[in-house]
Protein backbone atom coordinates (compact mmCIF):
# COMPACT_ATOMS: atom_id res chain seq x y z
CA UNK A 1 103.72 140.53 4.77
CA UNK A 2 104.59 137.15 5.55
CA UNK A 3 107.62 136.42 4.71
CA UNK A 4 108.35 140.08 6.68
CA UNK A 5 106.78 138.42 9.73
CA UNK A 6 108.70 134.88 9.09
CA UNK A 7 112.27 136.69 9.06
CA UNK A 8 110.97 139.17 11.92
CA UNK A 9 110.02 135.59 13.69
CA UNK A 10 113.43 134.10 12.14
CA UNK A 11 115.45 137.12 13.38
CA UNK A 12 114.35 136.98 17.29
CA UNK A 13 114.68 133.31 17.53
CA UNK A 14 118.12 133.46 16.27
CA UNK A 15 119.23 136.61 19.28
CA UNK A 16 117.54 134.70 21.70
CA UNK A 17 119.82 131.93 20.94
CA UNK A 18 123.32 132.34 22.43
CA UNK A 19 126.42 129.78 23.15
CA UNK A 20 127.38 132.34 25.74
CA UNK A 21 126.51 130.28 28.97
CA UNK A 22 126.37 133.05 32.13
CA UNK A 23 128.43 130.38 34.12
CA UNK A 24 127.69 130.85 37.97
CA UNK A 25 130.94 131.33 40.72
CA UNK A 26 131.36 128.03 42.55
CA UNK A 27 129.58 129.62 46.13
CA UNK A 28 131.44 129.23 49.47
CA UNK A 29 129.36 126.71 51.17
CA UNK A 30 129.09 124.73 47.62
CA UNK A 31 127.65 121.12 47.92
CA UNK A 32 130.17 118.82 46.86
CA UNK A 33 128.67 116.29 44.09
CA UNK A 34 128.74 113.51 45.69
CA UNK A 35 126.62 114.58 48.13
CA UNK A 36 124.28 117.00 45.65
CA UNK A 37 123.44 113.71 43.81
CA UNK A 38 122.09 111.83 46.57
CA UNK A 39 120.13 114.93 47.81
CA UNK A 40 119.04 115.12 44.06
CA UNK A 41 118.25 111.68 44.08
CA UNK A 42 115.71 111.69 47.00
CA UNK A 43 114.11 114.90 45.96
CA UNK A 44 113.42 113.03 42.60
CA UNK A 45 112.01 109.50 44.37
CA UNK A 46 110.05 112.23 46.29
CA UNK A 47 108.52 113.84 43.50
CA UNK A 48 107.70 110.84 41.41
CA UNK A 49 105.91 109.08 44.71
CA UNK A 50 103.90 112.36 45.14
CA UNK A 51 103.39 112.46 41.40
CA UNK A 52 101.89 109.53 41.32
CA UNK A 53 99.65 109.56 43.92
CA UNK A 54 98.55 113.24 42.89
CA UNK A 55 99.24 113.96 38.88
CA UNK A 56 97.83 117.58 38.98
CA UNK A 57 100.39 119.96 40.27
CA UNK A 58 98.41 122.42 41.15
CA UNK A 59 97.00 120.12 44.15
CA UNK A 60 100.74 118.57 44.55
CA UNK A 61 102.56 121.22 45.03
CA UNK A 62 102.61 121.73 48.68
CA UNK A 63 103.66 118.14 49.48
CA UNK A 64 106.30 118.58 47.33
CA UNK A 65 107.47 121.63 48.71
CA UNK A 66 107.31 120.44 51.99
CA UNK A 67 108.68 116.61 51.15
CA UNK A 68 111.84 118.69 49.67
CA UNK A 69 112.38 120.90 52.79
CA UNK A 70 112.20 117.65 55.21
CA UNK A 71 114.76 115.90 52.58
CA UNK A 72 117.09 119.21 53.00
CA UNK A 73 116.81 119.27 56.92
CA UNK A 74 117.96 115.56 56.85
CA UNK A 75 120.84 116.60 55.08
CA UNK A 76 121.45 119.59 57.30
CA UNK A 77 121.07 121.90 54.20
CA UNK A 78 119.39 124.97 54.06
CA UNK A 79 117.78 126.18 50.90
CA UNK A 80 119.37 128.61 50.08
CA UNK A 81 122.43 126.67 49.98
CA UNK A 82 120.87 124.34 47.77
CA UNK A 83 119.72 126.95 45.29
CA UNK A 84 122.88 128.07 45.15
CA UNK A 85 124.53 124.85 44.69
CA UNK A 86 122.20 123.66 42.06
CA UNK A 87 122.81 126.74 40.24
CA UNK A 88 126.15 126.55 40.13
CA UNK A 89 125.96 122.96 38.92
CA UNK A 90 123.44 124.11 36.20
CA UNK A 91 125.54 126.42 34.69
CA UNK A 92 127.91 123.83 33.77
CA UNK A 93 125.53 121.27 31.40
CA UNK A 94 128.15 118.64 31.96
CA UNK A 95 128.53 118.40 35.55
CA UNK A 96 124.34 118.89 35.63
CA UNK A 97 124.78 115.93 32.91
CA UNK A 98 127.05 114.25 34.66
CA UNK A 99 124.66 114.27 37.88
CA UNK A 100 121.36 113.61 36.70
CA UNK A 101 123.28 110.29 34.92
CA UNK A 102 124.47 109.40 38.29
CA UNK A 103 121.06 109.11 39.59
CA UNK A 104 119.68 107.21 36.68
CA UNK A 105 122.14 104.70 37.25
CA UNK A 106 121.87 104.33 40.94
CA UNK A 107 118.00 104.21 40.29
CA UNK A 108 118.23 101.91 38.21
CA UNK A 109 120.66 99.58 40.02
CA UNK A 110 118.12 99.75 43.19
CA UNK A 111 115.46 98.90 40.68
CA UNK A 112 117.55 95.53 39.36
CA UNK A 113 118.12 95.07 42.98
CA UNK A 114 114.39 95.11 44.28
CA UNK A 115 113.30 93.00 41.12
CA UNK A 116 115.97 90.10 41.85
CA UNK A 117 114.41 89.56 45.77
């Protein structure tokens, strides 16, 4: 009954596993990546500030929600457009790769820069 259960458990784990990547239509009003990865990069300096002031989402998330929407409107970006942009970009791991390594670095460059004042 086990090993019936184990290959039934096998068996699922191995449909739900596809290399067939539903890749997303580049939308109209797409947010060029330059521009997504500094948007991407404030929303994430957001989030960790928030974070750690407040580590329980469930009391967070509100600020964060509303931090993100202010970050958007500075950008003159609605969010739908954003949702659909950051779809688009996650359908592709590389350029969502490629993005999120972008940030890192530019983090991290600010970082060397604050720590050599």
């Amino acid at each position: 009954m086990i090993k019936l259960f184990a290959y039934f458990f096998l068996l699922i784990c191995l449909y739900s596993c596809s290399s067939d990547i539903q890749r997303k239509e580049a939308p109209k009003d797409l947010i060029p990546k330059d521009s997504m990865i500094i948007i991407l990069k404030d929303l994430t300096l957001i989030e960790s500030h928030i974070k750690s002031k407040q580590p329980i989402v469930f009391y967070n998330g509100e600020a964060m929600k509303k931090s993100g929407i202010k970050v958007l409107e500075n950008y003159n970006i609605d969010t739908l457009r954003f949702g659909n942009s950051f779809d688009y970009y996650g359908s592709y791991q590389n350029e969502i790769k490629s993005i999120y390594s972008a940030i890192i670095d530019s983090v991290n460059k600010e970082i060397l820069l604050l720590k050599s004042k």
